[in-house]
Protein backbone atom coordinates (compact mmCIF):
# COMPACT_ATOMS: atom_id res chain seq x y z
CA UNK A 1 16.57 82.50 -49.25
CA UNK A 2 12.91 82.50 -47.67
CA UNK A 3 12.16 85.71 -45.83
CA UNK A 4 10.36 85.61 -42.45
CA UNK A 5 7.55 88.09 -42.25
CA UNK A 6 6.56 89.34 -38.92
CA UNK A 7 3.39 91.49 -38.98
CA UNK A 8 2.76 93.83 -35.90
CA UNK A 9 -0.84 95.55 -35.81
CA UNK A 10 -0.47 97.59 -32.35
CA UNK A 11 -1.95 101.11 -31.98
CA UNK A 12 0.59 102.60 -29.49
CA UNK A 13 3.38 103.82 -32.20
CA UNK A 14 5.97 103.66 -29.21
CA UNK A 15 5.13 99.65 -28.69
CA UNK A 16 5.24 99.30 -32.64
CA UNK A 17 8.94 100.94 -32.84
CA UNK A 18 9.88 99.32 -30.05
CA UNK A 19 9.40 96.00 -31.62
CA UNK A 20 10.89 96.40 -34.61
CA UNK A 21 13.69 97.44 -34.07
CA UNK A 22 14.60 94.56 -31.46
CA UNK A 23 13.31 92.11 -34.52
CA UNK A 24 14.95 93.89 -37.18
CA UNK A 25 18.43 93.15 -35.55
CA UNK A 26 17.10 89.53 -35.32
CA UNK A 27 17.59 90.50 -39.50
CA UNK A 28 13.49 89.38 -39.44
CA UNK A 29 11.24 91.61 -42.11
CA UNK A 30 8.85 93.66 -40.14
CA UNK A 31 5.34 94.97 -41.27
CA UNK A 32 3.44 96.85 -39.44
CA UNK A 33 -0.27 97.97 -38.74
CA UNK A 34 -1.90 100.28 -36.69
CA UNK A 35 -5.40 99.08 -37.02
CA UNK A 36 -6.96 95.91 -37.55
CA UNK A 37 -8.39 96.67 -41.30
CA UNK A 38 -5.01 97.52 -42.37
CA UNK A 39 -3.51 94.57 -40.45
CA UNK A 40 -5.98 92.52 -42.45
CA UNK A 41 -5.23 94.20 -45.95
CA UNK A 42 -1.39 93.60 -45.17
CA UNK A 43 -1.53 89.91 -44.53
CA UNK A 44 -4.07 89.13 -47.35
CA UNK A 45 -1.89 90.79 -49.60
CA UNK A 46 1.83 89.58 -48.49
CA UNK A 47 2.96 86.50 -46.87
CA UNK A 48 3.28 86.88 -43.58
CA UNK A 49 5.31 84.10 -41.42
CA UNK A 50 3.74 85.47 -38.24
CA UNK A 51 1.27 87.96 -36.40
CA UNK A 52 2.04 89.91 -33.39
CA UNK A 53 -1.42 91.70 -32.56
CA UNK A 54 -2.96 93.70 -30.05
CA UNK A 55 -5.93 92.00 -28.53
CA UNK A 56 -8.13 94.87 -28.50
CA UNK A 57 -7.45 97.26 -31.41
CA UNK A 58 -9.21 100.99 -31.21
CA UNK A 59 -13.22 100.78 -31.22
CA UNK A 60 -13.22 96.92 -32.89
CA UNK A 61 -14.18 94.11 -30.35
CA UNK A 62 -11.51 91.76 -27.85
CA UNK A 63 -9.92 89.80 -30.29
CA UNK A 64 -11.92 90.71 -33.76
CA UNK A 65 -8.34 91.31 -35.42
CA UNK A 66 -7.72 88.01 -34.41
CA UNK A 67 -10.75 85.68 -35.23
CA UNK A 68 -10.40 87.38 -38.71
CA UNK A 69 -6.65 85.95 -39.62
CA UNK A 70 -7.85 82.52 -37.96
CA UNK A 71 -11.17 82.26 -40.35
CA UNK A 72 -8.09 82.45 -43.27
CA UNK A 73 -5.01 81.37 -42.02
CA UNK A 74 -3.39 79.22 -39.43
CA UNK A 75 -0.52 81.62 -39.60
CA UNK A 76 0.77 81.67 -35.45
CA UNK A 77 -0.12 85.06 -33.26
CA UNK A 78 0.99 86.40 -30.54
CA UNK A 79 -1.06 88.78 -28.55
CA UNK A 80 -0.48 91.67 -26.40
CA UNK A 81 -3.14 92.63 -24.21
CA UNK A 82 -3.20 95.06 -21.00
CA UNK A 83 -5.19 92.61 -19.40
CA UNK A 84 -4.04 90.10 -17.05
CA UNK A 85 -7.35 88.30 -15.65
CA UNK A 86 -7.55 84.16 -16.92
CA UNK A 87 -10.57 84.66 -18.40
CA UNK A 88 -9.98 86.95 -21.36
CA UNK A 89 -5.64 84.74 -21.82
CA UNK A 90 -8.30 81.47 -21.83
CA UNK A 91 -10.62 82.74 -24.53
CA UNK A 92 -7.54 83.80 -26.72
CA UNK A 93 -6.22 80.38 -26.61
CA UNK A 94 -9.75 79.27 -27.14
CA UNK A 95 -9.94 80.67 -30.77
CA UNK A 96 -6.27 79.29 -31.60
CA UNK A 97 -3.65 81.68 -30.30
CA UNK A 98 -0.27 80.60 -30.09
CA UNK A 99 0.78 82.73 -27.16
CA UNK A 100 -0.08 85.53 -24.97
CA UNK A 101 1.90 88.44 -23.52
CA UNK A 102 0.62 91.35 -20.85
CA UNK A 103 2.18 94.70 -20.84
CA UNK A 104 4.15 96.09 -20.10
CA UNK A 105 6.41 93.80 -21.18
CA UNK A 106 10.19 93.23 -22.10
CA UNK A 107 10.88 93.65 -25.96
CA UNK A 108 13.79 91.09 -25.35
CA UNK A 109 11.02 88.60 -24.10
CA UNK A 110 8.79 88.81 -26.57
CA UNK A 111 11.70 88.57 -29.64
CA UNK A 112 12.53 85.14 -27.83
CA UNK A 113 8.70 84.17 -27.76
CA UNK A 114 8.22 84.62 -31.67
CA UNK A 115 11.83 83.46 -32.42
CA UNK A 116 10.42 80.14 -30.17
CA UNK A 117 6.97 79.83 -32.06
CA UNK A 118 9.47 80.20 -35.31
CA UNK A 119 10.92 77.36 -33.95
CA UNK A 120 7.85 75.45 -33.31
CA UNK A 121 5.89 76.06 -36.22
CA UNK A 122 8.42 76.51 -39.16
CA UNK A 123 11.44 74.16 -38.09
CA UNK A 124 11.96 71.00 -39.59
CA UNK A 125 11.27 68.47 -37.22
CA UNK A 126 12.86 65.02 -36.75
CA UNK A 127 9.85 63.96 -35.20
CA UNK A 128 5.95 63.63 -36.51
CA UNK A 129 2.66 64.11 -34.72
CA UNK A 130 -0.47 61.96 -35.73
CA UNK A 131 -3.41 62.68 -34.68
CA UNK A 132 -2.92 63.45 -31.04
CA UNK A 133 0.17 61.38 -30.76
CA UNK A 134 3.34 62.35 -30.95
CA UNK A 135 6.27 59.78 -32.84
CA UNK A 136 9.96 59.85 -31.77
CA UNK A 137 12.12 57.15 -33.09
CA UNK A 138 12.50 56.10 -29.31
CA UNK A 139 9.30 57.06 -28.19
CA UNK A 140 5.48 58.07 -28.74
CA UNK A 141 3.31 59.72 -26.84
CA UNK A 142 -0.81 59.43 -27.12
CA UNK A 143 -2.58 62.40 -25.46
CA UNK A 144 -5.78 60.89 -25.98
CA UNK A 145 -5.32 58.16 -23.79
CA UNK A 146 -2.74 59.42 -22.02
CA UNK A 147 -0.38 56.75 -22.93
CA UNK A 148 3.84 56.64 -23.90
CA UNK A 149 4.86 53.20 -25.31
CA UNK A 150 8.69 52.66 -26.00
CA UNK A 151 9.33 49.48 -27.76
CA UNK A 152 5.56 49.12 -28.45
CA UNK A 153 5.65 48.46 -24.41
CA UNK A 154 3.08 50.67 -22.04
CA UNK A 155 5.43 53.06 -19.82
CA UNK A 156 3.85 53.06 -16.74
CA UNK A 157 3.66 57.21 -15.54
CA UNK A 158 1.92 58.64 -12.84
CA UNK A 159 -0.40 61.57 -14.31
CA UNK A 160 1.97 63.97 -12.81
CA UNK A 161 4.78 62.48 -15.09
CA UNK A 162 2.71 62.19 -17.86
CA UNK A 163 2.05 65.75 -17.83
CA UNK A 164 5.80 66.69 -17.56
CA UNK A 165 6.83 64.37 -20.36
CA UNK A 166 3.94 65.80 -22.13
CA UNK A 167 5.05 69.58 -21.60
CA UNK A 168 8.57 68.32 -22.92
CA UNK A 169 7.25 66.58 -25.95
CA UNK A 170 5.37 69.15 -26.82
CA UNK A 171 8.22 71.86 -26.63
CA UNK A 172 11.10 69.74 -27.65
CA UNK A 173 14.36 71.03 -28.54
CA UNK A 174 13.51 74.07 -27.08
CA UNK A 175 15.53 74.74 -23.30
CA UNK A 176 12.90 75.10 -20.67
CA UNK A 177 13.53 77.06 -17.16
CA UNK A 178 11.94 75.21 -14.11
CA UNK A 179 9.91 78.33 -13.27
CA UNK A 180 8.38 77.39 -16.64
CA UNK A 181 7.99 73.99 -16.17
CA UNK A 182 6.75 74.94 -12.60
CA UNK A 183 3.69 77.26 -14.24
CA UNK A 184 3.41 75.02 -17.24
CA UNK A 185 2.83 71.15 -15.41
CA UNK A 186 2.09 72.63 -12.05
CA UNK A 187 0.32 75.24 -12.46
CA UNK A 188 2.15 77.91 -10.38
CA UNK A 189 5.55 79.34 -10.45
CA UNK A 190 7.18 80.33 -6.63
CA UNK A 191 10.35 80.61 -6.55
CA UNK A 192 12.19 78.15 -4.03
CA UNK A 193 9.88 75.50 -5.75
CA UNK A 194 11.90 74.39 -8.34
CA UNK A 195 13.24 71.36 -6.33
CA UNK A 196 9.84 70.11 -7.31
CA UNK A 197 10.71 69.52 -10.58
CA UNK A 198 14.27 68.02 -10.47
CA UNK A 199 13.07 64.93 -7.94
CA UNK A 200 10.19 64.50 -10.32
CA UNK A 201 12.50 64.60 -13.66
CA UNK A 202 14.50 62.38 -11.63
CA UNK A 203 11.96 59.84 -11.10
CA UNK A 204 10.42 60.13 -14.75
CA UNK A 205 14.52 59.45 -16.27
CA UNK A 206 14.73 56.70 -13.65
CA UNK A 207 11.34 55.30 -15.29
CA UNK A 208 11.74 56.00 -18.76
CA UNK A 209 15.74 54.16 -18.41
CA UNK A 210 13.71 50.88 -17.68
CA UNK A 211 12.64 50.82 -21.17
CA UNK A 212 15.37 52.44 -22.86
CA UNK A 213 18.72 54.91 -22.11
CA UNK A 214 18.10 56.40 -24.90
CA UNK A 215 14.58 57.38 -23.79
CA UNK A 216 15.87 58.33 -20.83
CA UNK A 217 18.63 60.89 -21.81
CA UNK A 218 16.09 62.42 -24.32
CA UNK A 219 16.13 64.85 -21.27
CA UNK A 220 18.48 66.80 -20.84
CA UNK A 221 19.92 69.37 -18.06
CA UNK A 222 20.93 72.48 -18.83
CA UNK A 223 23.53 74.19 -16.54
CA UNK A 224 21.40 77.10 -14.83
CA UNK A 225 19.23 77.43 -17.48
CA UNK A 226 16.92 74.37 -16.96
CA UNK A 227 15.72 71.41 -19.23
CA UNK A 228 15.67 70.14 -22.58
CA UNK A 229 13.74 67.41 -24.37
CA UNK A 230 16.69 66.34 -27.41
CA UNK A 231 14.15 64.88 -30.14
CA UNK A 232 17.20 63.23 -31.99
CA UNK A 233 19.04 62.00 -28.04
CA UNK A 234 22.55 59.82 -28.38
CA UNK A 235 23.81 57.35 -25.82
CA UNK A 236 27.82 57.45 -25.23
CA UNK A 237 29.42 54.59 -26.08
């Protein structure tokens, strides 16, 4: 059995603890760091599955920790920063990032976030990405030009659509609230908005059932909990 690694490098002790002990009952291998040399000497010398990191570590620079795994690894981080402002969460996911928490935070949030990027980045995957375009047996999806064919026939979306079939490709399998969906495809997440994204999942199933049922139950509601985007979807006979 493959052991997943989790590597925290976090200078408050109490943050550290914290963390470990929600991931150890997750029965996840923790290693931890309290400086970004000895976070670096740690995953150089074991294999680590993933990094959980504070952004800015002691006297070293916003995300030096950071650049440092990238330059070797393509290993997924997480960071925790105190900072809120868009400019310094942009840069992080400029230089490859996988995610990006503020504190103070939930420990129960952030186990779900690594146990999702788990997911994500170590799954098996009945579906393959190309390039910039994504293959489903029912369906592909070309960022580049912004284009999903079904049948090798051009599905005609309106950019809003393409964005939300987009934000579903790109997380399937994975259940998605509509607050999420709301701050992920829109931009903003107020709550009493999330009508907003059942007419428009609505109107993208209606669409996508032109070309195919199976396309179109691909999405999938989940009772109070939101959406999902089946990769492997199965029409009832």
């Amino acid at each position: 059995m493959t052991l997943t690694t989790i590597l925290i490098v976090e200078p408050d002790k109490r943050i550290t603890a914290m963390l470990q002990e929600q991931l150890v009952k997750e029965e996840l291998t923790v290693m931890t760091a309290a400086s970004g040399r000895e976070g670096l000497f740690l995953f150089k010398k074991h294999s680590i599955q993933l990094v959980v990191a504070e952004a800015h570590i002691g006297e070293e620079a916003d995300f030096a920790f950071i650049q440092a795994v990238k330059a070797i690894s393509d290993v997924p981080i997480l960071v925790l920063s105190s900072l809120s402002h868009d400019a310094h969460r942009i840069h992080g996911f400029e230089i490859g990032v996988a995610d990006y928490v503020v504190k103070p935070f939930s420990p129960r949030e952030v186990v779900l976030r690594i146990q999702r990027l788990l997911t994500y980045f170590y799954q098996p995957s009945p579906f393959k990405k190309v390039g910039d375009v994504y293959v489903f047996s029912f369906l592909s999806l070309d960022l580049n030009n912004r284009q999903v064919s079904i049948d090798q026939k051009k599905v005609n979306l309106t950019p809003r659509e393409f964005q939300l079939l987009r934000y579903f490709v790109e997380h399937a399998d994975q259940v998605i609230s509509r607050q999420e969906l709301l701050q992920g495809v829109w931009g903003y997440a107020f709550l009493g908005e999330e009508r907003t994204v059942d007419v428009h999942i609505r109107k993208l199933r209606h669409k996508l059932n032109e070309y195919s049922s199976v396309a179109a139950v691909a999405i999938q509601t989940e009772w109070k909990r939101g959406y999902r985007f089946n990769s492997e979807p199965r029409v009832e006979p």
